[in-house]
N, C-alpha and C. Protein backbone atom coordinates (compact mmCIF):
# COMPACT_ATOMS: atom_id res chain seq x y z
N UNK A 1 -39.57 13.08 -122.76
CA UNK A 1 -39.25 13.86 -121.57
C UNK A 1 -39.02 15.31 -121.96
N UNK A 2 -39.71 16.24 -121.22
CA UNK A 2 -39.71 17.47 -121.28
C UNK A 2 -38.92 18.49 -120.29
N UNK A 3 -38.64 19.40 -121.06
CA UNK A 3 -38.31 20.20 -119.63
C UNK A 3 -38.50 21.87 -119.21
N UNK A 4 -39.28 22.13 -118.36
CA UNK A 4 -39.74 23.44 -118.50
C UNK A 4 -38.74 24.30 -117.98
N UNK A 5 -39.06 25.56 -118.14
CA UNK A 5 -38.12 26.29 -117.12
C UNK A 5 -39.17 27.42 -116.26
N UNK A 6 -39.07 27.33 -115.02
CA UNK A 6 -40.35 28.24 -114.57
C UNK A 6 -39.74 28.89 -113.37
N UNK A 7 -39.69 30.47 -113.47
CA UNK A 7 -39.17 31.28 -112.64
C UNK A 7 -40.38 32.11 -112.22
N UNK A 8 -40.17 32.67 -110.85
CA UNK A 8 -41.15 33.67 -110.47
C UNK A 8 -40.87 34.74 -109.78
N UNK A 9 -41.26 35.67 -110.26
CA UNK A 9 -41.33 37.07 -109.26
C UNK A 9 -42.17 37.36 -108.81
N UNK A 10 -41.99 36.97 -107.37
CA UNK A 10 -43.01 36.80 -106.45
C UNK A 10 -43.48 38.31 -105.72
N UNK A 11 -44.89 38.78 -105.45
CA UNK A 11 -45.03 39.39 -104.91
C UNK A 11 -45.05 39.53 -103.05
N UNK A 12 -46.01 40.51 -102.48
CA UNK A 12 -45.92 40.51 -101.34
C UNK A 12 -46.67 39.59 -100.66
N UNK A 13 -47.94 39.16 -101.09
CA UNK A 13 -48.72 37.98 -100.26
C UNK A 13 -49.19 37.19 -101.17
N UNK A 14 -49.18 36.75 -102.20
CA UNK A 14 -49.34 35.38 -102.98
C UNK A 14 -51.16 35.47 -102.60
N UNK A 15 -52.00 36.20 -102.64
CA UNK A 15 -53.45 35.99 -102.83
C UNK A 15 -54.06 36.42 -103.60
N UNK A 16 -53.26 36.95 -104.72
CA UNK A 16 -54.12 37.24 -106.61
C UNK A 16 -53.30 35.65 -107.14
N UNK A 17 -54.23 35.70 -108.19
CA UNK A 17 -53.73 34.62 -109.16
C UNK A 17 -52.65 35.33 -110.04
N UNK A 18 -51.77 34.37 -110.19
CA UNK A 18 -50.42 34.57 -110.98
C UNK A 18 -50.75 35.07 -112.62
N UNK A 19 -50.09 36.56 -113.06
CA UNK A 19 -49.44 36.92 -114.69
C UNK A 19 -48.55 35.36 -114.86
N UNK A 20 -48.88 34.51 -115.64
CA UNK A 20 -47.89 33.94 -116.79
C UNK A 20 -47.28 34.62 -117.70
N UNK A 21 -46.48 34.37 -117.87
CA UNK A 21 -45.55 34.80 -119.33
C UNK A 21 -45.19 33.93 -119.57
N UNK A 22 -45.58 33.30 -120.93
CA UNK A 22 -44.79 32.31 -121.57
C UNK A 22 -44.59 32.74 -123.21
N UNK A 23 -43.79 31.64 -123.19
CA UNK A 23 -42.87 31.41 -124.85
C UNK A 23 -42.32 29.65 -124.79
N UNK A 24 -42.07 29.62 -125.77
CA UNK A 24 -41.26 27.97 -126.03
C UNK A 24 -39.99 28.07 -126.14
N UNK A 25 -38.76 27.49 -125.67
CA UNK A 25 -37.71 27.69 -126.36
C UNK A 25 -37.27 26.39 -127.09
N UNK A 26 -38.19 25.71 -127.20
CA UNK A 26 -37.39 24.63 -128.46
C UNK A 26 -37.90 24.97 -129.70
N UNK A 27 -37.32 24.32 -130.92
CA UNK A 27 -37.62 24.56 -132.40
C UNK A 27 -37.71 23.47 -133.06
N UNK A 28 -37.78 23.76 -134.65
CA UNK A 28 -38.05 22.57 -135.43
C UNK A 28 -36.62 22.06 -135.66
N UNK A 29 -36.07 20.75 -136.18
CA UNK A 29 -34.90 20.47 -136.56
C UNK A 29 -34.36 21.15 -137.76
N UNK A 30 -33.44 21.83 -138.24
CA UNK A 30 -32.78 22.38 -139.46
C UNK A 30 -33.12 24.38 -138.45
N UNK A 31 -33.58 24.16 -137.57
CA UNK A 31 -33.98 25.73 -137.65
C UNK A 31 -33.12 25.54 -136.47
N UNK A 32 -32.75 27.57 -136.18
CA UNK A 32 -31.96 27.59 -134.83
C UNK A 32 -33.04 28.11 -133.97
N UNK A 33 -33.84 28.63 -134.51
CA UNK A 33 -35.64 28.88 -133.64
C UNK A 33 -35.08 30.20 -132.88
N UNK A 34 -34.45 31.33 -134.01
CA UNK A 34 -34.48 32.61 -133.29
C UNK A 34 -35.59 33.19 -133.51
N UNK A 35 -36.45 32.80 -134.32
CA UNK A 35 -37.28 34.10 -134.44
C UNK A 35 -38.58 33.00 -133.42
N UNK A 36 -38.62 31.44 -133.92
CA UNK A 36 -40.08 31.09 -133.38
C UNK A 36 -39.16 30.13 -132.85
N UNK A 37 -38.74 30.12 -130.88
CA UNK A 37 -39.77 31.01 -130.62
C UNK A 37 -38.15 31.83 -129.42
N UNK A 38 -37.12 31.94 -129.87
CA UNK A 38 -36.35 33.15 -128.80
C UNK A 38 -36.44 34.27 -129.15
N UNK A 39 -37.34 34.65 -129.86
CA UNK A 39 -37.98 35.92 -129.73
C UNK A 39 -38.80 36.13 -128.78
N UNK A 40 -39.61 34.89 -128.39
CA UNK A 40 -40.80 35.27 -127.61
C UNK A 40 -40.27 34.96 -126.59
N UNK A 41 -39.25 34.47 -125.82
CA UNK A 41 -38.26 34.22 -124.88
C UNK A 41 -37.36 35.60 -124.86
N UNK A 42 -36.71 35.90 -125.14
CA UNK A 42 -36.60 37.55 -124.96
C UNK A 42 -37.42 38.36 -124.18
N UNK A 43 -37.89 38.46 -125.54
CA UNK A 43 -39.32 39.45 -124.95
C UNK A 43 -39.78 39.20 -123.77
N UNK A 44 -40.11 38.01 -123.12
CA UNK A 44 -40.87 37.34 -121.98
C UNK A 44 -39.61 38.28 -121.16
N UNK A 45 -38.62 37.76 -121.02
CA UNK A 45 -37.69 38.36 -120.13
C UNK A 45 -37.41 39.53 -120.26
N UNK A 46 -37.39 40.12 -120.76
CA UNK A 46 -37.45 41.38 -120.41
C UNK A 46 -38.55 42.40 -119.98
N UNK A 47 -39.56 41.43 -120.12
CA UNK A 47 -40.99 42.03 -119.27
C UNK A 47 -40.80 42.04 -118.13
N UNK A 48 -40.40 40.57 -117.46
CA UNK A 48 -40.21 40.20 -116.47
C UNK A 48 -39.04 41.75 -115.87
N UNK A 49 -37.95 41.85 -116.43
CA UNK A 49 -37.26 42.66 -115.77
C UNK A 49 -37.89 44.29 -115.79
N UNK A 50 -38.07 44.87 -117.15
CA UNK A 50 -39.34 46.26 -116.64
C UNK A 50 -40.41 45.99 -115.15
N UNK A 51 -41.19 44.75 -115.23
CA UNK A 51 -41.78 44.68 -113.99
C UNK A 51 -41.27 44.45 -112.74
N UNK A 52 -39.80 43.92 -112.86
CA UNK A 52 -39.22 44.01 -111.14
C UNK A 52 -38.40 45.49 -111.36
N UNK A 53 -38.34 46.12 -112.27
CA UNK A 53 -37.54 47.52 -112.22
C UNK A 53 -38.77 48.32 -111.36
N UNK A 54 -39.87 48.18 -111.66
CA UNK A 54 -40.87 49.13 -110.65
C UNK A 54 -41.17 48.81 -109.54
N UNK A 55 -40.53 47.90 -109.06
CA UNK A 55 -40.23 47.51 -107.79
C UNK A 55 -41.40 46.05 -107.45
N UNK A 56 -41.85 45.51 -106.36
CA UNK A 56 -42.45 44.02 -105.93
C UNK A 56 -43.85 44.72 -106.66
N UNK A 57 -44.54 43.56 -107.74
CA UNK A 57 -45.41 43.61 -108.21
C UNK A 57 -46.63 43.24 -107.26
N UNK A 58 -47.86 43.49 -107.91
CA UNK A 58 -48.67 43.66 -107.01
C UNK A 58 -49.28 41.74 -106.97
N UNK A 59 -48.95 41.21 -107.81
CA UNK A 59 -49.06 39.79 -107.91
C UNK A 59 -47.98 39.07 -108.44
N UNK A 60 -48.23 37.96 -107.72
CA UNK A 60 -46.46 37.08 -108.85
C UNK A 60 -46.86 37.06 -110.16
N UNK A 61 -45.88 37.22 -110.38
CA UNK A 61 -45.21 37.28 -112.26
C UNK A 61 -44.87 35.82 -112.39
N UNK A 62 -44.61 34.27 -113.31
CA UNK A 62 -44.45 33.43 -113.32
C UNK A 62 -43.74 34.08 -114.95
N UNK A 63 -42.50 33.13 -114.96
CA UNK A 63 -41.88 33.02 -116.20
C UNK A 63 -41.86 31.47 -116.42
N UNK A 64 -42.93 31.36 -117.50
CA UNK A 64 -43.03 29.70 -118.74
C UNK A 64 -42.31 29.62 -119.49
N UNK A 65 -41.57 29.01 -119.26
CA UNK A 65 -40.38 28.82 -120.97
C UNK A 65 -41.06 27.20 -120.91
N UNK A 66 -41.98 26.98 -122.48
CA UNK A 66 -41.94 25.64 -122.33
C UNK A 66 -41.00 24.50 -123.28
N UNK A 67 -40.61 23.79 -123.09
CA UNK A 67 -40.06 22.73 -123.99
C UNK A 67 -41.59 21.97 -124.72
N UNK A 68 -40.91 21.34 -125.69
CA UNK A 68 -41.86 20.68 -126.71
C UNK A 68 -43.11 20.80 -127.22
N UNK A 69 -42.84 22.32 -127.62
CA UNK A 69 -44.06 22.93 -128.35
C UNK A 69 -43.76 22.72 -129.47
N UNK A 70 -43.41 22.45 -130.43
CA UNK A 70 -43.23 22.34 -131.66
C UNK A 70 -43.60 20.54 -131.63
N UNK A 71 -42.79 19.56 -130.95
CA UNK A 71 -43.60 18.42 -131.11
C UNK A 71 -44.71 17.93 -130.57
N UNK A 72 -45.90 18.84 -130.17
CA UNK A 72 -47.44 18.59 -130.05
C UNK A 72 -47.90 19.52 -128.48
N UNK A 73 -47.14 20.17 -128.24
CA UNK A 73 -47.36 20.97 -127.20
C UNK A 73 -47.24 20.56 -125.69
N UNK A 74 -46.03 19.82 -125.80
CA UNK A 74 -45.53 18.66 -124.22
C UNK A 74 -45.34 19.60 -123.23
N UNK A 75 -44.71 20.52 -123.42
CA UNK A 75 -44.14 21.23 -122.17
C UNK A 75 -45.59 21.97 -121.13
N UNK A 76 -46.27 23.00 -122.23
CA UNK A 76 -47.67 23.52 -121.72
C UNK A 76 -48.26 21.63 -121.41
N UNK A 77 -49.07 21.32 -121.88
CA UNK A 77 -49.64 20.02 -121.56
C UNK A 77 -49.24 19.39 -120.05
N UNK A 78 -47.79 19.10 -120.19
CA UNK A 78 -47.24 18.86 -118.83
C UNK A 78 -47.32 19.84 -117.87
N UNK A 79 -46.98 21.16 -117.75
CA UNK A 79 -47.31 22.16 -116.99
C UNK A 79 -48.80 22.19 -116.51
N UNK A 80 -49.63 22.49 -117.21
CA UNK A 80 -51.27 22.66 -116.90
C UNK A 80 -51.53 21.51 -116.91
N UNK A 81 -51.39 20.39 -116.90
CA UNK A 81 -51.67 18.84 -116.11
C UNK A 81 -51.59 18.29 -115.28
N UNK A 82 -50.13 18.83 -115.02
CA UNK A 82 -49.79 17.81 -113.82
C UNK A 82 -48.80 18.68 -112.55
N UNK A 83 -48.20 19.77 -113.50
CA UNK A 83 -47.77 20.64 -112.41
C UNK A 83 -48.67 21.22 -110.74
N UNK A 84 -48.38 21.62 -109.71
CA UNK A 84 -49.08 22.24 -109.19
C UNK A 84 -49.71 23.80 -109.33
N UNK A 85 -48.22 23.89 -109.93
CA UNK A 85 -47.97 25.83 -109.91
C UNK A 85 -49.06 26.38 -110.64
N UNK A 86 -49.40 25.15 -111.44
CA UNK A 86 -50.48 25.73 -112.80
C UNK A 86 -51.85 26.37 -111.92
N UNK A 87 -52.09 25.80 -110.48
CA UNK A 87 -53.63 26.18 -110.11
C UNK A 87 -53.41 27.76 -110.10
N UNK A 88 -52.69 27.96 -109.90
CA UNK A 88 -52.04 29.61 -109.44
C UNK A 88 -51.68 30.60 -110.37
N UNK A 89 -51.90 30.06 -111.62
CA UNK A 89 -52.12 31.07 -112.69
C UNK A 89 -53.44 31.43 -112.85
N UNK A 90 -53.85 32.74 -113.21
CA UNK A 90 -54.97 33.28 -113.46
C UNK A 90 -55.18 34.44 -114.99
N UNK A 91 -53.96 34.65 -115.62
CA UNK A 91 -54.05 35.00 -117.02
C UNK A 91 -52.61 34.63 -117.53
N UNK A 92 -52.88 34.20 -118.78
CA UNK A 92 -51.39 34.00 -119.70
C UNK A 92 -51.23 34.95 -120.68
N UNK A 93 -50.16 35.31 -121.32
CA UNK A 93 -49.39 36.18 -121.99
C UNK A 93 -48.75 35.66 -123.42
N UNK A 94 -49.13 34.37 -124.28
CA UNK A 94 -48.13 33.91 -124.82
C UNK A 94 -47.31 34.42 -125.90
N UNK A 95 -46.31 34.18 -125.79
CA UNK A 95 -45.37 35.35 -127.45
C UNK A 95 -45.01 34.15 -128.21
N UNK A 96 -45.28 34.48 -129.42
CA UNK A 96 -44.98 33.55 -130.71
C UNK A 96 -44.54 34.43 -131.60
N UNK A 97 -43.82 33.61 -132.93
CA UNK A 97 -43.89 34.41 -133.97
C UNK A 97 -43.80 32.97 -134.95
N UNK A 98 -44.76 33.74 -136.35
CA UNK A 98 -44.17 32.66 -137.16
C UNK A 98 -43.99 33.18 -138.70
N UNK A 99 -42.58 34.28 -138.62
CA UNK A 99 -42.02 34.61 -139.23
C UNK A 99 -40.71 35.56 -138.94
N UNK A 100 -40.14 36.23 -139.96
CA UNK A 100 -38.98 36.42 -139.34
C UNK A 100 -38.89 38.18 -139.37
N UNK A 101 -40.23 38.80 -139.21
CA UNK A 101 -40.42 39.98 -139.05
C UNK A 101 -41.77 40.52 -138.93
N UNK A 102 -42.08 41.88 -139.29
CA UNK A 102 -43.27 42.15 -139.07
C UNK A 102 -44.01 42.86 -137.57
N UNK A 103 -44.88 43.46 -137.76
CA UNK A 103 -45.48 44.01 -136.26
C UNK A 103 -46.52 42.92 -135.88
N UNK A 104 -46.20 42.70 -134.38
CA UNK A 104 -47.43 41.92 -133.30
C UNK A 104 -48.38 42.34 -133.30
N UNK A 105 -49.45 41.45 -133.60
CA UNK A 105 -50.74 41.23 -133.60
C UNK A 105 -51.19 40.31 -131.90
N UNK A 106 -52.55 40.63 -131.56
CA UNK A 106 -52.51 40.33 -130.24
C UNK A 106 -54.11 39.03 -131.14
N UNK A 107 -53.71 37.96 -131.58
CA UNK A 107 -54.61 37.18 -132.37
C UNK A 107 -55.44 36.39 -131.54
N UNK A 108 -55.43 35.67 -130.77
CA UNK A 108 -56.27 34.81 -129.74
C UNK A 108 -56.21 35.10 -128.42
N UNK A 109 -57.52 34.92 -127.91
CA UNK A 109 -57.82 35.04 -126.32
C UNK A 109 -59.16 33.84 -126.27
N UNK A 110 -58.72 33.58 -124.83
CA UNK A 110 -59.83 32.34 -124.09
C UNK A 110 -61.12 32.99 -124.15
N UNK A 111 -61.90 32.13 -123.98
CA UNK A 111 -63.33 32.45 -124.01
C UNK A 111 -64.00 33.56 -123.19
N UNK A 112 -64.85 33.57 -123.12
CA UNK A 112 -65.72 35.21 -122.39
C UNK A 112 -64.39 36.39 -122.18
N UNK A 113 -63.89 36.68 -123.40
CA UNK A 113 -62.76 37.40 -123.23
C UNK A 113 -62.73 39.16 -123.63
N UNK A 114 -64.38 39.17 -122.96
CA UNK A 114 -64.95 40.79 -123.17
C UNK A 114 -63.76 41.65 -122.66
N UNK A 115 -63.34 41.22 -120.92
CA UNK A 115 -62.66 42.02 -119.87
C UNK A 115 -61.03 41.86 -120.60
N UNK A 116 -60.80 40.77 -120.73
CA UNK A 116 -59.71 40.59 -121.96
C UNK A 116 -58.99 41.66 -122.77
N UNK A 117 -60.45 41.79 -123.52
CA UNK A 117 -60.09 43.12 -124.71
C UNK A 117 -59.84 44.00 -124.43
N UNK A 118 -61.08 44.48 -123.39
CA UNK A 118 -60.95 46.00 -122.47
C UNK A 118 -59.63 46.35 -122.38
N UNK A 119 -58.66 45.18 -121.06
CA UNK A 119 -57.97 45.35 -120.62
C UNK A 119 -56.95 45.71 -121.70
N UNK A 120 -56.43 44.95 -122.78
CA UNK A 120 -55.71 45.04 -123.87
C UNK A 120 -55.62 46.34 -124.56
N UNK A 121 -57.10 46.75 -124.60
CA UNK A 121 -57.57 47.83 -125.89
C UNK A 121 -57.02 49.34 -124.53
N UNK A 122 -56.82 49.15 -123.38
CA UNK A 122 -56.67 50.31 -122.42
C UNK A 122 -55.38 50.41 -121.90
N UNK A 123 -54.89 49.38 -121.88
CA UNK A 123 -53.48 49.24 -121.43
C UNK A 123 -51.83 49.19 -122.44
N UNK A 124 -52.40 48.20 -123.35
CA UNK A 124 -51.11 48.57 -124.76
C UNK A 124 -50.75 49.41 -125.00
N UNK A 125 -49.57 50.06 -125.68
CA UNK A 125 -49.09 51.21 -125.69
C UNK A 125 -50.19 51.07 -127.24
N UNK A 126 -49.61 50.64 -128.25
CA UNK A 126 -50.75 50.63 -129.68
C UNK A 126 -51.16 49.46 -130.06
N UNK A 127 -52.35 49.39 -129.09
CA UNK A 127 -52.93 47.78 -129.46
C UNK A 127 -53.46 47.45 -130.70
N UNK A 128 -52.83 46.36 -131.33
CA UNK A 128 -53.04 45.99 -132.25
C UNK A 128 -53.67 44.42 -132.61
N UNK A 129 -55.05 44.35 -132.95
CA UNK A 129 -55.73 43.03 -133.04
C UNK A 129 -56.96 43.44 -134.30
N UNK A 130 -57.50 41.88 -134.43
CA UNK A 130 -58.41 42.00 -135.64
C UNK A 130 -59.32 40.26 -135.11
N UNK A 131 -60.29 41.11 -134.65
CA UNK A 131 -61.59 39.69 -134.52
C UNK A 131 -61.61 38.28 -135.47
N UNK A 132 -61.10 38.73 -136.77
CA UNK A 132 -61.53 37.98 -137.77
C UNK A 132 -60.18 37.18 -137.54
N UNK A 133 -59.13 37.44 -136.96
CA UNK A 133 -57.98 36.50 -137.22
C UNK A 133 -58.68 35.45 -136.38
N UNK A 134 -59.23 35.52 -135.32
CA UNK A 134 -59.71 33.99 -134.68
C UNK A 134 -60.14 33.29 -135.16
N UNK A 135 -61.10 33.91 -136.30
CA UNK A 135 -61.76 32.60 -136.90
C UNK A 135 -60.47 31.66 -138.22
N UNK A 136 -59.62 32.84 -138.88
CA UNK A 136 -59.19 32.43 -139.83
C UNK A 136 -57.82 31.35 -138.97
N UNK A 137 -57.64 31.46 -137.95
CA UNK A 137 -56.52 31.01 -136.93
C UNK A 137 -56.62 29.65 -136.68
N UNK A 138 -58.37 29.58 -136.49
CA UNK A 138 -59.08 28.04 -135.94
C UNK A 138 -58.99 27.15 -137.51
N UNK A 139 -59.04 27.63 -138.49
CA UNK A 139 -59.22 26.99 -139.63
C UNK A 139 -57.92 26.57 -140.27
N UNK A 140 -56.71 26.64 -139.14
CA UNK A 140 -55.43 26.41 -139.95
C UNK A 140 -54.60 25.32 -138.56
N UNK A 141 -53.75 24.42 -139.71
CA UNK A 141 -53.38 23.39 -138.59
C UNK A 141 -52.12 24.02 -138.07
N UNK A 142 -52.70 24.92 -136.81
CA UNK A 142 -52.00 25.52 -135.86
C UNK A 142 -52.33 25.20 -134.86
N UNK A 143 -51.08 24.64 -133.69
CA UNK A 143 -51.65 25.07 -132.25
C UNK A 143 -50.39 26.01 -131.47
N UNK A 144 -50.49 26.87 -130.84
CA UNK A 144 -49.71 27.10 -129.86
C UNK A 144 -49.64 26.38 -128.23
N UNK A 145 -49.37 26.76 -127.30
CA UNK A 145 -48.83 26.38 -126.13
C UNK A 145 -50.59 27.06 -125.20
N UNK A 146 -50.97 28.32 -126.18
CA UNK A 146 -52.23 28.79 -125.35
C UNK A 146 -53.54 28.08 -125.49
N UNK A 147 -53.04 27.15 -126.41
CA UNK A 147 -54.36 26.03 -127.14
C UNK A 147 -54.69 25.16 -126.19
N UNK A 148 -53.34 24.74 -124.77
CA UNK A 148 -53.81 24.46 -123.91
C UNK A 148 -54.62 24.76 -122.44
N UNK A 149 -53.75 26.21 -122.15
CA UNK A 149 -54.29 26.62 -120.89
C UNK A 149 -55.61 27.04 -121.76
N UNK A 150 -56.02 27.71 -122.96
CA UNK A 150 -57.49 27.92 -122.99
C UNK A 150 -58.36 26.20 -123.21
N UNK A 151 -57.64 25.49 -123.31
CA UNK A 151 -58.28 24.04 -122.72
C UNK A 151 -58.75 23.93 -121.31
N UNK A 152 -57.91 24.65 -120.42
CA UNK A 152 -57.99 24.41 -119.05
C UNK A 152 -59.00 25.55 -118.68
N UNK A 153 -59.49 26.52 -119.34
CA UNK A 153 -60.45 27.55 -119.00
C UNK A 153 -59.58 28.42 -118.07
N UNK A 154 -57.78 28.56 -118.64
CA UNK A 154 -57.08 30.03 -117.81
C UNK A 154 -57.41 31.21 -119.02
N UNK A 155 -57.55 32.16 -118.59
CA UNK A 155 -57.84 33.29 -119.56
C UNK A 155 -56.69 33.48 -120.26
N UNK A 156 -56.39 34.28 -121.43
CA UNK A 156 -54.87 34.81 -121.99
C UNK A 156 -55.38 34.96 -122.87
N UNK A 157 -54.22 35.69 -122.99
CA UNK A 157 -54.20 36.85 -124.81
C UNK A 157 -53.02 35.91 -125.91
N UNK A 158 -52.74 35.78 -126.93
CA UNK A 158 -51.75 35.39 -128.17
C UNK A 158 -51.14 36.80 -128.83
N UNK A 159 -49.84 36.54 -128.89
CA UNK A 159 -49.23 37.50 -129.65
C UNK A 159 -47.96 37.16 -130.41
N UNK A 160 -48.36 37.51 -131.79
CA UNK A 160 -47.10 37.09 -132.62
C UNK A 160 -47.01 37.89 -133.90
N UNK A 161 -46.07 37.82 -134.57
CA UNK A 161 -45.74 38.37 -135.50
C UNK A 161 -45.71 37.69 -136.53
N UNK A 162 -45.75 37.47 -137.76
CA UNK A 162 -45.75 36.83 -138.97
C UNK A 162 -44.99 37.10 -140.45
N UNK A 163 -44.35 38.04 -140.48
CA UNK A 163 -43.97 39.10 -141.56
C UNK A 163 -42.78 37.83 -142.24
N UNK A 164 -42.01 38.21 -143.05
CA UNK A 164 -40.84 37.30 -143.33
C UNK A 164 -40.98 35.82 -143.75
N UNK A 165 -41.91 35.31 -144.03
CA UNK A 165 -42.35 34.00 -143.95
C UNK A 165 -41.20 32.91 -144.07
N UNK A 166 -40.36 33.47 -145.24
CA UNK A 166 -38.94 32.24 -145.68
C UNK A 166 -37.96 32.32 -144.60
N UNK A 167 -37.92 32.81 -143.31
CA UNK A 167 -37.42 32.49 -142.35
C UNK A 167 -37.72 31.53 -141.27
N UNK A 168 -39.29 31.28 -141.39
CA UNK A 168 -39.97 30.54 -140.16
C UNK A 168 -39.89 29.16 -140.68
N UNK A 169 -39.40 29.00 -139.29
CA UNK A 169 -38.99 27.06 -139.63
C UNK A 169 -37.41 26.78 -140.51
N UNK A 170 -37.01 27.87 -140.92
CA UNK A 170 -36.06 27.55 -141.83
C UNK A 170 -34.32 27.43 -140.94
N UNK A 171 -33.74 27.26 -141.51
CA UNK A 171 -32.03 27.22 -141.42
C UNK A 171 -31.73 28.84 -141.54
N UNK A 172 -32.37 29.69 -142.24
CA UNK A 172 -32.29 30.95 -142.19
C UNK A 172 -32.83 31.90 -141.05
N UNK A 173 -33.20 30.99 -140.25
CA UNK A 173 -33.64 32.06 -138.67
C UNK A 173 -32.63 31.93 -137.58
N UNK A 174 -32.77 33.40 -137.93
CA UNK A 174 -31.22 33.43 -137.02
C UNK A 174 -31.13 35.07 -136.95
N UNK A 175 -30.19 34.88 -135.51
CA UNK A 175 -30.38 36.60 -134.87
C UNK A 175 -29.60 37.53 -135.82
N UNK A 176 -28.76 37.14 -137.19
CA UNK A 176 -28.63 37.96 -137.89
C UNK A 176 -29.54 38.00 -138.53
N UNK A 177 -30.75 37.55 -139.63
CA UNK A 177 -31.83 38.10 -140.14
C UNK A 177 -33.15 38.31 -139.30
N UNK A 178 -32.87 38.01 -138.35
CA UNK A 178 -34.27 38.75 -137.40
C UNK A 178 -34.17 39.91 -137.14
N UNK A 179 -35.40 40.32 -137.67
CA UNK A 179 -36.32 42.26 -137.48
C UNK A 179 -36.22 42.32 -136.53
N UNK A 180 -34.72 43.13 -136.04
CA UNK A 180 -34.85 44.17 -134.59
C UNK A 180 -36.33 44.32 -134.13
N UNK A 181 -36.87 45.46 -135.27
CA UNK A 181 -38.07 45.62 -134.63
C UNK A 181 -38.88 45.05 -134.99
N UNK A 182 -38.61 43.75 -134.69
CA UNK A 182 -40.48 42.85 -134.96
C UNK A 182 -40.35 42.24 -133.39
N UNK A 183 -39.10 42.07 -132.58
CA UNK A 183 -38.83 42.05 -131.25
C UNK A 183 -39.24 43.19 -130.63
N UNK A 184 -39.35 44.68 -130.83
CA UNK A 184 -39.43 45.68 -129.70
C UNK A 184 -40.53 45.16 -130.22
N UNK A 185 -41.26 45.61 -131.23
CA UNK A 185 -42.80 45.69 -131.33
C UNK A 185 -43.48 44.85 -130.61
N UNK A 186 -42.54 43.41 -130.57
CA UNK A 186 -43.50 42.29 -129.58
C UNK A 186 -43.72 43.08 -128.10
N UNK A 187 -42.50 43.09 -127.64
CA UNK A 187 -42.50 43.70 -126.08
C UNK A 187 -43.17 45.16 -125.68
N UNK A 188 -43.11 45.83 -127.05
CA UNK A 188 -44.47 47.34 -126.66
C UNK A 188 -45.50 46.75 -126.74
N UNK A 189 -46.01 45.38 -127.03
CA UNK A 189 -47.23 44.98 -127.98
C UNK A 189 -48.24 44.63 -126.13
N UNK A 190 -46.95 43.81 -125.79
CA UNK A 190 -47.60 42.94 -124.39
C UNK A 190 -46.57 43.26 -123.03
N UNK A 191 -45.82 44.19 -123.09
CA UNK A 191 -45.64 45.26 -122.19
C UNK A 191 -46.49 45.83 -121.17
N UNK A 192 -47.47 47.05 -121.85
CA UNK A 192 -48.14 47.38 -121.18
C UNK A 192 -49.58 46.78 -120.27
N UNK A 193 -50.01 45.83 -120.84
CA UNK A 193 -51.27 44.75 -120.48
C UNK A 193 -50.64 44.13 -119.06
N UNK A 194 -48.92 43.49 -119.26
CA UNK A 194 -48.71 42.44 -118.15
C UNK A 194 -48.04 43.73 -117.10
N UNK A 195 -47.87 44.82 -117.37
CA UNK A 195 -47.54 45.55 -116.29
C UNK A 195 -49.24 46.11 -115.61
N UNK A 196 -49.84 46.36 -115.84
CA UNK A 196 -50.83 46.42 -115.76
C UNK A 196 -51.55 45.75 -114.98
N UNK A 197 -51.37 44.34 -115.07
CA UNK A 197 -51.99 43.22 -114.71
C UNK A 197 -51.55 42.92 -112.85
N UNK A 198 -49.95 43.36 -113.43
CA UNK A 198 -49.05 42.69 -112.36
C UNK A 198 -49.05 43.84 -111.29
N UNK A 199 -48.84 45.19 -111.71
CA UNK A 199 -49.02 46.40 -111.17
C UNK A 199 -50.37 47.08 -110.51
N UNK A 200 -51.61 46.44 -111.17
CA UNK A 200 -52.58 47.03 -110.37
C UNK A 200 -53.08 48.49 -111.53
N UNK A 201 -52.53 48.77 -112.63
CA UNK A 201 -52.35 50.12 -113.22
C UNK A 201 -53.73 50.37 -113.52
């Protein structure tokens, strides 16, 4: 049994498809899962609040917090399966990290993800990505939470940080050794794209 948490800031007429923002907030056992993944839970929220600071977005904003990403990806799975809300997303946002510092990388996006890049490469404050991480990404036993909606053919971008490695997964992650700024960097990283998105910019 899973349990999501899904909030929305709803716009004025609900006829664009929904910004997701998601992150996971569960972790591995022995870890307190500040850096992977309430970092990317942070960050998510406080997007969410820059975009209701500029007042009713031009589309709903959806906040994903999923449960049981770390044991095989239950929470996304259950969400984009069986939820309804899921038809009503139309791009995801996901924040990861899997380390305990370092600058965000924007590493995976869904398929035909030309308009994707555009949007990314025009809107980030300093977008930061590298083509070749997709391939080296697919070749490692990783999944995130976006492994599913790009199952479901919803578009989205990946963003995470990696720096710190002896923190991820460990008993040592924790909001005293987590990189201040490997958190802002997430939220300048995918900041500007979901205001963008949500705003019309």
């Amino acid at each position: 049994t899973v349990e999501n948490i899904i909030g929305m800031l709803p716009d004025r007429s609900h006829d664009l498809p929904a910004l997701a923002l998601m992150a996971h907030y569960d972790s591995v056992p022995g870890s307190t899962g500040a850096t992977d993944d309430a970092a990317g839970v942070s960050s998510a929220l406080e997007i969410v609040r820059a975009i209701k600071a500029r007042g009713v977005p031009n589309r709903d904003v959806m906040l994903l917090i999923t449960d049981g990403e770390e044991t095989d990806l239950l929470g996304a799975t259950a969400f984009f399966g069986q939820d309804p809300m899921a038809s009503h997303v139309g791009m995801v946002l996901n924040m990861e990290a899997r380390g305990g510092g370092g600058r965000t990388q924007m590493f995976e996006t869904g398929h035909d993800n030309g308009g994707a890049i555009a949007l990314f490469a025009r809107t980030a404050a300093h977008p930061e990505s590298n083509s070749l991480t997709v391939f080296i990404y697919k070749h490692m036993p990783n999944d995130t939470d976006l492994t599913v909606s790009n199952a479901k053919g919803v578009a989205g971008m990946n963003f995470a940080f990696i720096g710190r490695q002896f923190d991820y997964h460990s008993p040592s992650s924790l909001i005293t050794t987590l990189d201040k700024g490997a958190i802002q960097h997430m939220g300048d990283s995918v900041l500007g794209t979901a205001m963008a998105l949500a705003c019309r910019l």
